[in-house]
PDB file of N, CA and C in Angstrom:
ATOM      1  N   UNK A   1      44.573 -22.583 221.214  1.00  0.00           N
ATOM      2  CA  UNK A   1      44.165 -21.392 220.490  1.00  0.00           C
ATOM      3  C   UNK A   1      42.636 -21.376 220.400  1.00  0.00           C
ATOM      4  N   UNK A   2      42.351 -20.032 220.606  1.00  0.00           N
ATOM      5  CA  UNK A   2      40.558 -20.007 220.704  1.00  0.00           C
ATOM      6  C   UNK A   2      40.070 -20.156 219.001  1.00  0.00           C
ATOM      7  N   UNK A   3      38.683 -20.352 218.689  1.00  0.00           N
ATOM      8  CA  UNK A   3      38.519 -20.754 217.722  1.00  0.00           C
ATOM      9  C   UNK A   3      38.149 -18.822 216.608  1.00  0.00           C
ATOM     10  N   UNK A   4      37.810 -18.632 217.559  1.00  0.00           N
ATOM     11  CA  UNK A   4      37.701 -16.968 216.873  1.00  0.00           C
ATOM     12  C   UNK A   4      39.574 -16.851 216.658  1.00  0.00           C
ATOM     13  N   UNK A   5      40.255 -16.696 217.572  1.00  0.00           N
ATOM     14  CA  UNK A   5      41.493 -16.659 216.863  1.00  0.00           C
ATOM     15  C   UNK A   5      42.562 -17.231 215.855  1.00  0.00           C
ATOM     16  N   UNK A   6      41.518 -18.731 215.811  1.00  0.00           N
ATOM     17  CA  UNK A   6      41.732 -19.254 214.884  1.00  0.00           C
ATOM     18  C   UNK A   6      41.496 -18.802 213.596  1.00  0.00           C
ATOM     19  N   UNK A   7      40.273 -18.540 213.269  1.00  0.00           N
ATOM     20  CA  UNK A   7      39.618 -18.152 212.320  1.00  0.00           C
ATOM     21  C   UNK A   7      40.470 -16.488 211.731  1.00  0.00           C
ATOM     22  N   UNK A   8      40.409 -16.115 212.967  1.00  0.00           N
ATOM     23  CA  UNK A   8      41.300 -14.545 212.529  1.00  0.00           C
ATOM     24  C   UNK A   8      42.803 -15.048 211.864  1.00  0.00           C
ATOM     25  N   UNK A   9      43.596 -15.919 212.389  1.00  0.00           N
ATOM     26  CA  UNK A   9      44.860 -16.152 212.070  1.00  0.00           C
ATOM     27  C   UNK A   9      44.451 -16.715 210.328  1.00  0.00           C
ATOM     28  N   UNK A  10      43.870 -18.110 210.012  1.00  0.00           N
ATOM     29  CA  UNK A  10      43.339 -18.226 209.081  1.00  0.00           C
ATOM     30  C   UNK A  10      43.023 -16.940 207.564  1.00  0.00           C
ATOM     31  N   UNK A  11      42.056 -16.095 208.397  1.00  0.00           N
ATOM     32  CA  UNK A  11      41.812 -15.349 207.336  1.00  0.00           C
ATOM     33  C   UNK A  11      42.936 -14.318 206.631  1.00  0.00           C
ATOM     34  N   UNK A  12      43.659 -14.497 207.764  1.00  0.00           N
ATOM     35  CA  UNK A  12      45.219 -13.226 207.634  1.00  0.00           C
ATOM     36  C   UNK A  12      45.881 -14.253 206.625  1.00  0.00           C
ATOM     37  N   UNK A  13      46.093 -15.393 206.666  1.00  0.00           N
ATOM     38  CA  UNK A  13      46.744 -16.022 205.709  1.00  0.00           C
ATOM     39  C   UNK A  13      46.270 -16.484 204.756  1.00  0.00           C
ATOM     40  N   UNK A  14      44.772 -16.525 204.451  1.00  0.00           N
ATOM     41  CA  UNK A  14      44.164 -16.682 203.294  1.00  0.00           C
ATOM     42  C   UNK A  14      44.305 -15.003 202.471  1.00  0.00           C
ATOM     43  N   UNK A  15      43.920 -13.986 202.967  1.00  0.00           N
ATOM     44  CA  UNK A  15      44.008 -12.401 202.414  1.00  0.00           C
ATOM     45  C   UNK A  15      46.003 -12.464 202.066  1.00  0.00           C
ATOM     46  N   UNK A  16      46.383 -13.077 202.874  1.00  0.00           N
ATOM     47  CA  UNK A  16      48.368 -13.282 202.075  1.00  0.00           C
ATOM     48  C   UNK A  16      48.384 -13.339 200.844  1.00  0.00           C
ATOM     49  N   UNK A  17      47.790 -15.129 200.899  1.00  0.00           N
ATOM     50  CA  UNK A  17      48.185 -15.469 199.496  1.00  0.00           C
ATOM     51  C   UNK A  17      47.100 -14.892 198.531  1.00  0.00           C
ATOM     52  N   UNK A  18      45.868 -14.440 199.143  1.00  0.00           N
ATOM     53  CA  UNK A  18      45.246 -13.960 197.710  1.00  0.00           C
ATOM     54  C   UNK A  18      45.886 -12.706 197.256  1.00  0.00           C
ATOM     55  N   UNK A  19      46.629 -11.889 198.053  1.00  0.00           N
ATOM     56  CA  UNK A  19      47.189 -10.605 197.546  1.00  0.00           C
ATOM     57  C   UNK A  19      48.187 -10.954 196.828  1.00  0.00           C
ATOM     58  N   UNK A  20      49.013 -12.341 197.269  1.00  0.00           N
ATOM     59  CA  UNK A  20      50.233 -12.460 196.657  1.00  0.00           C
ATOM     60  C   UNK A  20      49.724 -12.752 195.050  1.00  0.00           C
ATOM     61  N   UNK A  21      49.186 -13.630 194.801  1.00  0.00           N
ATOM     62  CA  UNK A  21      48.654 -14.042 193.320  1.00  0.00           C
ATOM     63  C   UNK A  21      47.978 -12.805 192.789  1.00  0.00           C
ATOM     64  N   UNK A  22      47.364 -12.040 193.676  1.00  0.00           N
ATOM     65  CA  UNK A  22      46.626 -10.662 192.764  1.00  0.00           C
ATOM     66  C   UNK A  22      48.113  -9.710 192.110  1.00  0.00           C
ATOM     67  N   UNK A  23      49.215  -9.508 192.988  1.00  0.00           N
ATOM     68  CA  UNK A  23      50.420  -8.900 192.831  1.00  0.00           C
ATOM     69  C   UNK A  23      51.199  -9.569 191.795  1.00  0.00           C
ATOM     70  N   UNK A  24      51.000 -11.038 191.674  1.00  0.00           N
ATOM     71  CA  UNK A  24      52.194 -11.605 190.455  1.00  0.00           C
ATOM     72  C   UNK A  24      50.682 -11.813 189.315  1.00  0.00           C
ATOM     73  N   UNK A  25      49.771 -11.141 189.519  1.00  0.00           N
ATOM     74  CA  UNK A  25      48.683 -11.081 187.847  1.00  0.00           C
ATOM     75  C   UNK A  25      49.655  -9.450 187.767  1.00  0.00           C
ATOM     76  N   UNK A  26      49.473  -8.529 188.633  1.00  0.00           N
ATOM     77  CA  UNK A  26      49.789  -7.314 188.359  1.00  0.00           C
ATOM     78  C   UNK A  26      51.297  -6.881 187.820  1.00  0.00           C
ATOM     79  N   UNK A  27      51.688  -8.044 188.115  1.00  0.00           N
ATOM     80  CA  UNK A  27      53.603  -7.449 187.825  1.00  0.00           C
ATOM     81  C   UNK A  27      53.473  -8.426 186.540  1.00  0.00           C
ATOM     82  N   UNK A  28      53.183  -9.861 186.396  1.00  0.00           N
ATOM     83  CA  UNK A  28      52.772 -10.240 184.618  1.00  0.00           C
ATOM     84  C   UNK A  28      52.682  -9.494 183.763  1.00  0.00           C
ATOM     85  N   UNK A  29      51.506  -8.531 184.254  1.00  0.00           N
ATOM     86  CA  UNK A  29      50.416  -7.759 182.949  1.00  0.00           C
ATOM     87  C   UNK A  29      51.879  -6.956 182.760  1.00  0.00           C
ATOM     88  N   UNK A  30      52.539  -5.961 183.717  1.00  0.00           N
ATOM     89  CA  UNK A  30      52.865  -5.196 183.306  1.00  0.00           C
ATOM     90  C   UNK A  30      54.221  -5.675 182.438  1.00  0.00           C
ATOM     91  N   UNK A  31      54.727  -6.690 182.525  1.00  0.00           N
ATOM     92  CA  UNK A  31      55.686  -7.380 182.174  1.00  0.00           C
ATOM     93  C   UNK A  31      55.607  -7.524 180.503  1.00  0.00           C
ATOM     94  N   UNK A  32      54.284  -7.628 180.668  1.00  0.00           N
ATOM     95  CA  UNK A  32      53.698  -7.997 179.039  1.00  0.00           C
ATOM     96  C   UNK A  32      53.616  -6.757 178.550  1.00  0.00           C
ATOM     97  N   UNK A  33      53.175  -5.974 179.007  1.00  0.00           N
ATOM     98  CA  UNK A  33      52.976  -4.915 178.247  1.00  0.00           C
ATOM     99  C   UNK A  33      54.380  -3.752 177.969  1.00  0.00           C
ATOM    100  N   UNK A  34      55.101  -3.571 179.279  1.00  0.00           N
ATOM    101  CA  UNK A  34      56.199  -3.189 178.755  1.00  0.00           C
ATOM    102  C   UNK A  34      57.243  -4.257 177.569  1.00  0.00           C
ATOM    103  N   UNK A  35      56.924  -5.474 177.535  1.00  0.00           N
ATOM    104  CA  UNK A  35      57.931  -5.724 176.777  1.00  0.00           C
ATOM    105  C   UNK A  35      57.306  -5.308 175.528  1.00  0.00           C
ATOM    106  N   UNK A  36      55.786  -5.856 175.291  1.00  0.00           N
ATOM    107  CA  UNK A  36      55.713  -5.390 174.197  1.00  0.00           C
ATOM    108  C   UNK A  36      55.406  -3.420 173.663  1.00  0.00           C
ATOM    109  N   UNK A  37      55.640  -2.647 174.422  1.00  0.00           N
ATOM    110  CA  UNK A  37      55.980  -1.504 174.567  1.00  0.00           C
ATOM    111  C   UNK A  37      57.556  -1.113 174.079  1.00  0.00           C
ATOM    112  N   UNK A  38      58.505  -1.852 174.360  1.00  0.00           N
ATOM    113  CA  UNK A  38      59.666  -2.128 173.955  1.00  0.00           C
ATOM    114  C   UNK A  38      60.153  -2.041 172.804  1.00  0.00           C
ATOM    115  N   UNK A  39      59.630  -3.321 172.528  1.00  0.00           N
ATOM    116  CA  UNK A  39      59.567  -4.085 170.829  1.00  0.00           C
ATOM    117  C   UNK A  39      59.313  -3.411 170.549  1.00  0.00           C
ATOM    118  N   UNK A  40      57.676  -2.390 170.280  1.00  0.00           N
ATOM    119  CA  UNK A  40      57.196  -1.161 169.179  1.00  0.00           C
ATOM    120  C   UNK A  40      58.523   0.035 169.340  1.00  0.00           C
ATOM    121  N   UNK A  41      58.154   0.410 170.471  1.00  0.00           N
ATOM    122  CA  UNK A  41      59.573   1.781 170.547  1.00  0.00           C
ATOM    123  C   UNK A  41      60.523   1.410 170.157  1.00  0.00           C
ATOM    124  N   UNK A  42      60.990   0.073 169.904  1.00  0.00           N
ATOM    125  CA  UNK A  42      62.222  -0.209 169.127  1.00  0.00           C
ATOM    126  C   UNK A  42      62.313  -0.067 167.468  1.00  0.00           C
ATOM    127  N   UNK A  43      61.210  -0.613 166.925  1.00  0.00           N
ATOM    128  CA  UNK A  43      60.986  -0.958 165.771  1.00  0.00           C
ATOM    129  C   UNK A  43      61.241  -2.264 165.366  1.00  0.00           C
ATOM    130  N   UNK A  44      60.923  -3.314 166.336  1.00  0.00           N
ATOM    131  CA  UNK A  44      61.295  -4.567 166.033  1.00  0.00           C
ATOM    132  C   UNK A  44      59.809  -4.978 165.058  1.00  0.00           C
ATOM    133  N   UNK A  45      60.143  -5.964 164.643  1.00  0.00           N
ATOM    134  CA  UNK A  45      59.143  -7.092 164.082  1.00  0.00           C
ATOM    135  C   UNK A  45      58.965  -7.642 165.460  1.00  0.00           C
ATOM    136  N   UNK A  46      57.375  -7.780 165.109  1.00  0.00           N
ATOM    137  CA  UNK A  46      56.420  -8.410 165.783  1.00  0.00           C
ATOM    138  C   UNK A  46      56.837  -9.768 166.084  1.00  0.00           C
ATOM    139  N   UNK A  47      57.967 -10.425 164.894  1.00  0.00           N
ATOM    140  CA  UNK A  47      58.397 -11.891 165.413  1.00  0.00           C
ATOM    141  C   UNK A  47      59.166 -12.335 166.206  1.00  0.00           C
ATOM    142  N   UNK A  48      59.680 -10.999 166.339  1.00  0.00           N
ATOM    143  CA  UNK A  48      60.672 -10.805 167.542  1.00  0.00           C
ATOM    144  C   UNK A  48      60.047 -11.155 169.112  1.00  0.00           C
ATOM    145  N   UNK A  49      60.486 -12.436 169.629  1.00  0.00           N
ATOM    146  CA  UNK A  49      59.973 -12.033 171.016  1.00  0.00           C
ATOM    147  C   UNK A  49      58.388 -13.007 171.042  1.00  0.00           C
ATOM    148  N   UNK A  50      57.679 -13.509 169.840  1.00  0.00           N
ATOM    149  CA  UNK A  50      56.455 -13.428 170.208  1.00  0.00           C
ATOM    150  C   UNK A  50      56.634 -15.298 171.449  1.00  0.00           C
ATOM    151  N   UNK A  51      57.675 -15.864 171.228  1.00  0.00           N
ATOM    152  CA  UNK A  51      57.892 -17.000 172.360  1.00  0.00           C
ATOM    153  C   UNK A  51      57.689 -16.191 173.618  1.00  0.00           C
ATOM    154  N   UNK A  52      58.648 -15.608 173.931  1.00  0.00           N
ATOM    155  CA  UNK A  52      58.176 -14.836 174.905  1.00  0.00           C
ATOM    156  C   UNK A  52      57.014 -14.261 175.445  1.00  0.00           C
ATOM    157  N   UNK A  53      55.942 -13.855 174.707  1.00  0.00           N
ATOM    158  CA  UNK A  53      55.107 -12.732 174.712  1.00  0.00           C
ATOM    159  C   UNK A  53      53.936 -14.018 175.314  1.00  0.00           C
ATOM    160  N   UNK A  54      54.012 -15.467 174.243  1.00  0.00           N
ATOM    161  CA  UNK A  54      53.262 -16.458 174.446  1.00  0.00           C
ATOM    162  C   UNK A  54      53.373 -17.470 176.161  1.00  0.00           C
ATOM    163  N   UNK A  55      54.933 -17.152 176.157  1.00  0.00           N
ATOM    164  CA  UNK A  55      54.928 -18.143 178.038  1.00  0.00           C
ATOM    165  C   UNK A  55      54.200 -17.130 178.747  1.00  0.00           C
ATOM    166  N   UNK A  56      54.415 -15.741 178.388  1.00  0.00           N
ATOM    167  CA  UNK A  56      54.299 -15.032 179.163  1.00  0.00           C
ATOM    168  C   UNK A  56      52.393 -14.659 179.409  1.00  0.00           C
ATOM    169  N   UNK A  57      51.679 -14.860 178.197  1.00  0.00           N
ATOM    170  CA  UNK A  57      50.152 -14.987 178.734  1.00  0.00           C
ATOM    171  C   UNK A  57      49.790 -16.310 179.052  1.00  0.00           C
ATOM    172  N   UNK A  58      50.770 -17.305 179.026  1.00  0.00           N
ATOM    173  CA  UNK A  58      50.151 -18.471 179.526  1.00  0.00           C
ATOM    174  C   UNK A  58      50.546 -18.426 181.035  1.00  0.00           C
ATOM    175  N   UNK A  59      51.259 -17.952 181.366  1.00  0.00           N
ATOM    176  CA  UNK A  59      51.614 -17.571 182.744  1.00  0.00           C
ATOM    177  C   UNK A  59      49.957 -17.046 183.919  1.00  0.00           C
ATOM    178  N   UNK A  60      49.250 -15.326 182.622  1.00  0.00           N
ATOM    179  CA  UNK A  60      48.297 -14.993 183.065  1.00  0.00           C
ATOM    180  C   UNK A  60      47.389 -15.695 183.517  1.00  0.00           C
ATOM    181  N   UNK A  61      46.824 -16.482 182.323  1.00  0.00           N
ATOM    182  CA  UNK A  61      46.467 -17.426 182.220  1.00  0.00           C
ATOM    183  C   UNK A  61      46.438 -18.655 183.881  1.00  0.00           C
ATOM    184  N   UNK A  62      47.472 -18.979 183.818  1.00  0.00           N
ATOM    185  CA  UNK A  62      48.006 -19.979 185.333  1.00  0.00           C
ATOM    186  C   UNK A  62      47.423 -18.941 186.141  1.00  0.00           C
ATOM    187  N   UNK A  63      47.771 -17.839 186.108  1.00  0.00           N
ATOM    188  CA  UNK A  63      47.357 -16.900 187.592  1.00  0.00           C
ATOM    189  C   UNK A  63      46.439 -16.714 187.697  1.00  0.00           C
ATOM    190  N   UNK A  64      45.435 -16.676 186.494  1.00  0.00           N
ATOM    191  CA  UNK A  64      44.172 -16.022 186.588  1.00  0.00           C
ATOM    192  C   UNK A  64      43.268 -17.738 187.101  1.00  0.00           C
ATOM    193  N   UNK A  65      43.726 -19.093 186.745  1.00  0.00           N
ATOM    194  CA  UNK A  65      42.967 -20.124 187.476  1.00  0.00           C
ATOM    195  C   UNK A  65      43.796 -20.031 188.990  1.00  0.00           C
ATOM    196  N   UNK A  66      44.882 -19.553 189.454  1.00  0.00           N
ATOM    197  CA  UNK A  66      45.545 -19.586 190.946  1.00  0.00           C
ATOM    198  C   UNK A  66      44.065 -19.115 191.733  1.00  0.00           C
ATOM    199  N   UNK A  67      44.064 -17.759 191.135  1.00  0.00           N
ATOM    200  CA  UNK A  67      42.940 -16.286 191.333  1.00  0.00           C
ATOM    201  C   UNK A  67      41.567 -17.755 192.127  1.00  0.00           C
ATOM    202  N   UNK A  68      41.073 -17.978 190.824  1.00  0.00           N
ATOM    203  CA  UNK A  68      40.289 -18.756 191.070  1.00  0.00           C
ATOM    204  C   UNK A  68      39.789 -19.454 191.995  1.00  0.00           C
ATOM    205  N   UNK A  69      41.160 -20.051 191.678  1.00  0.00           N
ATOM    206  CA  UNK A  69      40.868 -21.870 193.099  1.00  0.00           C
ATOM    207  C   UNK A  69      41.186 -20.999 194.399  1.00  0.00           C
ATOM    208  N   UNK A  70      41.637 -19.750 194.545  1.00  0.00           N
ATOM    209  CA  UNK A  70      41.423 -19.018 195.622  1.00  0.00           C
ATOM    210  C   UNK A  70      40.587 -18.152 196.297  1.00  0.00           C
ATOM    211  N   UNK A  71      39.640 -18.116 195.412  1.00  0.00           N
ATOM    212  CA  UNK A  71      38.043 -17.462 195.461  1.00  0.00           C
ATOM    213  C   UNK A  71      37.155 -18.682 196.423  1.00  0.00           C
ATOM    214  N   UNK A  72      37.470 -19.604 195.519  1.00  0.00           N
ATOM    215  CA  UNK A  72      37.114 -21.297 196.056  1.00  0.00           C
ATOM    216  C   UNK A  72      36.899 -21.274 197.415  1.00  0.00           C
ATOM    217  N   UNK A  73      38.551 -21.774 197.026  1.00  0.00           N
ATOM    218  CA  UNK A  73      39.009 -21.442 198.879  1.00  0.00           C
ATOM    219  C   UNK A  73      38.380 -20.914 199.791  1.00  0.00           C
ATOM    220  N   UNK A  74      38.223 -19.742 199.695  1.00  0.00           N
ATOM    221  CA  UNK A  74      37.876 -18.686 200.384  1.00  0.00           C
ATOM    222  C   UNK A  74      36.605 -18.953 201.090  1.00  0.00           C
ATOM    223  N   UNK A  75      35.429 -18.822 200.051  1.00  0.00           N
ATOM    224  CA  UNK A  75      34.311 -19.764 199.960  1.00  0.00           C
ATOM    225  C   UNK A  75      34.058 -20.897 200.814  1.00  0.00           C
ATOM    226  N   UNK A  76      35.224 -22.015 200.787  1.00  0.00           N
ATOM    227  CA  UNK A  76      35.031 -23.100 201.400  1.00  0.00           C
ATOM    228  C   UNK A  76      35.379 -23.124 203.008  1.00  0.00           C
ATOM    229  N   UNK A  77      36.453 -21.877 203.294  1.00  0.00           N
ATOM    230  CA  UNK A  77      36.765 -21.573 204.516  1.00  0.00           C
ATOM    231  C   UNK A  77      35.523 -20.787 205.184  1.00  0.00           C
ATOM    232  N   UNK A  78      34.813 -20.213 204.782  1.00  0.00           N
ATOM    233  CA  UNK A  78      33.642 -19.506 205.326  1.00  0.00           C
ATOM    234  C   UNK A  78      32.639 -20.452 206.087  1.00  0.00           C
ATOM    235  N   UNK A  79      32.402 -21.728 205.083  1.00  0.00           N
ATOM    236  CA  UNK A  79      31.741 -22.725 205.180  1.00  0.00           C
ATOM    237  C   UNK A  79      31.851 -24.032 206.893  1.00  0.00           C
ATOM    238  N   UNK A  80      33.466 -23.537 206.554  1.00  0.00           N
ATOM    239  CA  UNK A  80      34.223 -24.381 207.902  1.00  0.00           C
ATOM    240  C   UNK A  80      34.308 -23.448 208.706  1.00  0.00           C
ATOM    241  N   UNK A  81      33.995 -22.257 208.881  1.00  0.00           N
ATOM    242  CA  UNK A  81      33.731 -21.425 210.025  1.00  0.00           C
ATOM    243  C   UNK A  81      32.914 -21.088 210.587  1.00  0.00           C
ATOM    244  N   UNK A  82      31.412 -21.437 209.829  1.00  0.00           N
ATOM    245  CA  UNK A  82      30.554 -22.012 210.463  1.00  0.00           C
ATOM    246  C   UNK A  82      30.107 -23.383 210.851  1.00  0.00           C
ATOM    247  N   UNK A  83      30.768 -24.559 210.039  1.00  0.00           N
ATOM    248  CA  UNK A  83      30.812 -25.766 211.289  1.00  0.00           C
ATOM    249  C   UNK A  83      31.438 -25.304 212.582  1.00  0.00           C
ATOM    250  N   UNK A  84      32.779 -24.967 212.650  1.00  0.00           N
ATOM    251  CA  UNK A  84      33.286 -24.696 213.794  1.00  0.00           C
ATOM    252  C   UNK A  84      32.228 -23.851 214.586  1.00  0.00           C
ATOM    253  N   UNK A  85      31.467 -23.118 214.640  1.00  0.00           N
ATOM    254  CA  UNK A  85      30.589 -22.187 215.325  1.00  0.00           C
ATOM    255  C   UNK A  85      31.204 -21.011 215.475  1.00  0.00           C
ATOM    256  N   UNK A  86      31.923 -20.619 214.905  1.00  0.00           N
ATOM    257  CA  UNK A  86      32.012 -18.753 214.483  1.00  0.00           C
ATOM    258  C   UNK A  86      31.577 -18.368 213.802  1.00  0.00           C
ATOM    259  N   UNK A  87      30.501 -16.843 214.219  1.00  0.00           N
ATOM    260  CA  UNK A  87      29.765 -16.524 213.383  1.00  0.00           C
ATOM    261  C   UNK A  87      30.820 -15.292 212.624  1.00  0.00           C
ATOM    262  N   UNK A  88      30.385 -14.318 212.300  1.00  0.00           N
ATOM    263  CA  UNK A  88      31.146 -12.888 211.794  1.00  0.00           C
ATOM    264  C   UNK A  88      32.311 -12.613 212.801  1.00  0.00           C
ATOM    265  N   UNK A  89      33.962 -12.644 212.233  1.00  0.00           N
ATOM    266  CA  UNK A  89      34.600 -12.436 212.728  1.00  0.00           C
ATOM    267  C   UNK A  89      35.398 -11.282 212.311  1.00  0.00           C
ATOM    268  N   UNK A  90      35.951 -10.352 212.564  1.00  0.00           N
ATOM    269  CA  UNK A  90      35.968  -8.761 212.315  1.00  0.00           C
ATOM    270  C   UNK A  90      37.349  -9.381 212.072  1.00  0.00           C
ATOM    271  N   UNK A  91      38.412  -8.731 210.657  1.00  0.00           N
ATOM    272  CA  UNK A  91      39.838  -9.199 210.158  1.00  0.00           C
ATOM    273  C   UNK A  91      40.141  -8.008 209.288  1.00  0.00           C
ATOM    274  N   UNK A  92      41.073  -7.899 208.755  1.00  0.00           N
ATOM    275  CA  UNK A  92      41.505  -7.161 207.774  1.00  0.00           C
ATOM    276  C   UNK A  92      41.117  -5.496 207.534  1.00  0.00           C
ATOM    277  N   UNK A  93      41.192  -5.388 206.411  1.00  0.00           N
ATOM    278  CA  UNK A  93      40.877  -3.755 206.530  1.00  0.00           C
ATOM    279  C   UNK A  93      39.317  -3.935 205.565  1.00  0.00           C
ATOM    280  N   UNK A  94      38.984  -2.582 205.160  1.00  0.00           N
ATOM    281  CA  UNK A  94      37.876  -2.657 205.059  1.00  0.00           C
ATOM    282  C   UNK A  94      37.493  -2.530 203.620  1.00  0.00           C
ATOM    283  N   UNK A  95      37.588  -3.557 202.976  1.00  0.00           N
ATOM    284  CA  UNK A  95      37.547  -4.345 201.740  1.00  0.00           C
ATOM    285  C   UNK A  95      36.319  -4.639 201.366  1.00  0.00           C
ATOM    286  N   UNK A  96      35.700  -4.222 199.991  1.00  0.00           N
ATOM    287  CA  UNK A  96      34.323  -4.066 200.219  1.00  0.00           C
ATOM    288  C   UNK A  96      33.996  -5.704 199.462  1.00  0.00           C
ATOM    289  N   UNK A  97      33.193  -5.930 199.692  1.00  0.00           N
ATOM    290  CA  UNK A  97      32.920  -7.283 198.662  1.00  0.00           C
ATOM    291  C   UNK A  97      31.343  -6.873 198.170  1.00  0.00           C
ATOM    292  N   UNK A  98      31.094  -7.570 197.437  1.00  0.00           N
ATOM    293  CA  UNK A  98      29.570  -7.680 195.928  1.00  0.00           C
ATOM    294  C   UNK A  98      28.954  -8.350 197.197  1.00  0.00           C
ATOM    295  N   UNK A  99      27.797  -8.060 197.250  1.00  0.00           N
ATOM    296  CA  UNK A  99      26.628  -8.629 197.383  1.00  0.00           C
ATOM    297  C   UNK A  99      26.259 -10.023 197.251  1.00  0.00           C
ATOM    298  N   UNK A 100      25.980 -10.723 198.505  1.00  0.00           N
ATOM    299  CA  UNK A 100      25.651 -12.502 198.126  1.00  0.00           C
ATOM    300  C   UNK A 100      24.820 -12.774 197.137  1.00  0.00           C
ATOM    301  N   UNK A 101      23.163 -11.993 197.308  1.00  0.00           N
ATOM    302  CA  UNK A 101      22.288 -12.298 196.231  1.00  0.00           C
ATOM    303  C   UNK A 101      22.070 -11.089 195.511  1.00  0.00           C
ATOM    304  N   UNK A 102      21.623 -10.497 194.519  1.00  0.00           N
ATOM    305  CA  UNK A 102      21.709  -9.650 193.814  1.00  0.00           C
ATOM    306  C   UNK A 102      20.211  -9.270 193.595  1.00  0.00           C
ATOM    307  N   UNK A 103      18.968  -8.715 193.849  1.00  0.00           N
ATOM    308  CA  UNK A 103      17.254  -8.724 193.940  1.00  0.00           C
ATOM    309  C   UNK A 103      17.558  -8.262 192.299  1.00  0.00           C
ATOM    310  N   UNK A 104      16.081  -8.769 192.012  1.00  0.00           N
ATOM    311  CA  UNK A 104      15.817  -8.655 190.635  1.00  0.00           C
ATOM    312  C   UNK A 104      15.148  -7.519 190.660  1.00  0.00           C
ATOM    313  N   UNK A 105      15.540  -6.166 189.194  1.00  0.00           N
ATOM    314  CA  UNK A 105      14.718  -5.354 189.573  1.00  0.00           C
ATOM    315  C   UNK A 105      12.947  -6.048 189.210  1.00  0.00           C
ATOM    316  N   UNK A 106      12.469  -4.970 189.975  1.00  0.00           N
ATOM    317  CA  UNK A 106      10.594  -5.071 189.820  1.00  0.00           C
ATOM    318  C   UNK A 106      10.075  -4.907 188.144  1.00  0.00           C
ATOM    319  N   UNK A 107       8.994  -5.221 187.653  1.00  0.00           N
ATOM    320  CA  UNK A 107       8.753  -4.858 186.633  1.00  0.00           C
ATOM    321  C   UNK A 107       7.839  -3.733 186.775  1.00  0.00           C
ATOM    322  N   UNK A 108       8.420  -2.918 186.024  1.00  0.00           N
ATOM    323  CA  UNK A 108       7.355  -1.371 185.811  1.00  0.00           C
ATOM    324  C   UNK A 108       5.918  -1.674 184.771  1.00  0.00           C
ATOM    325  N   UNK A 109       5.049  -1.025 185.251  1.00  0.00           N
ATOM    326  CA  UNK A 109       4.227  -1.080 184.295  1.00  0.00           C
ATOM    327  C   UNK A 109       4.397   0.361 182.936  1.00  0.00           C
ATOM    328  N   UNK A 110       3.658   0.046 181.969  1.00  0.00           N
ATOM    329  CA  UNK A 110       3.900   1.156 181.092  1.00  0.00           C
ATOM    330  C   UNK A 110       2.952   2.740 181.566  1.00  0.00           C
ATOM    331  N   UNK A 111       3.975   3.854 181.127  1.00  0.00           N
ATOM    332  CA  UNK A 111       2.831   4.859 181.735  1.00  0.00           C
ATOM    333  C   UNK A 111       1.544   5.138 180.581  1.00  0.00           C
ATOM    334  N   UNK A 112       1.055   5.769 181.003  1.00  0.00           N
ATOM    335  CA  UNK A 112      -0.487   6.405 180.232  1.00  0.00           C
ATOM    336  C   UNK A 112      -0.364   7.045 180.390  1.00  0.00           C
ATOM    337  N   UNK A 113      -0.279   7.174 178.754  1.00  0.00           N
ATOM    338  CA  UNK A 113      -0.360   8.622 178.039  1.00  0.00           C
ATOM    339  C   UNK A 113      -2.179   9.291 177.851  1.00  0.00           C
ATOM    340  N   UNK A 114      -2.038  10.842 178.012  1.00  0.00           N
ATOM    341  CA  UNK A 114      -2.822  11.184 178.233  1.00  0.00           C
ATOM    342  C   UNK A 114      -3.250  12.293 176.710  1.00  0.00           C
TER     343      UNK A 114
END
């Protein structure tokens, strides 16, 4: 396997699992929120359920460090794609990402008043 196709196969399965963990933060939240959507439209007590309510943000919680160590990842695969000697390899759709460095704005001077 060529090393550009390497790198392409790679990134298809790194963009997998980061969608997959972005999809089980998104089906959590909503999990949480309809239940506790539930409970109110029911008229339950708040004590109702709150075990539940608690696995269930510690769950977020787990997903939101998954999120993380997959940012990492990501990061660290970039790193090994330039040892290997691939430079920019064209993958996925067109997903915008932030800016590496961010310029500081300039400092203005004050105007004069006249």
């Amino acid at each position: 396997m060529k090393r550009a196709d390497m790198v392409r196969y790679g990134a298809e399965q790194l963009f997998n699992a980061e969608n997959a963990i972005e999809l089980a933060l998104c089906q959590s939240a909503t999990l949480i929120s309809e239940l506790s959507r539930m409970r109110m439209e029911s008229r339950m007590s708040a004590v109702v359920g709150q075990d539940v309510l608690d696995s269930a943000a510690d769950v977020i919680i787990k997903l939101t460090a998954a999120r993380r160590a997959m940012v990492l990842t990501h990061e660290h695969l970039n790193g090994v794609k330039v040892q290997i000697g691939c430079g920019a390899v064209a993958t996925g759709d067109d997903v915008l990402k932030p800016p590496k460095t961010v310029e500081a704005p300039q400092p203005q001077g004050l105007p004069v008043a006249s």
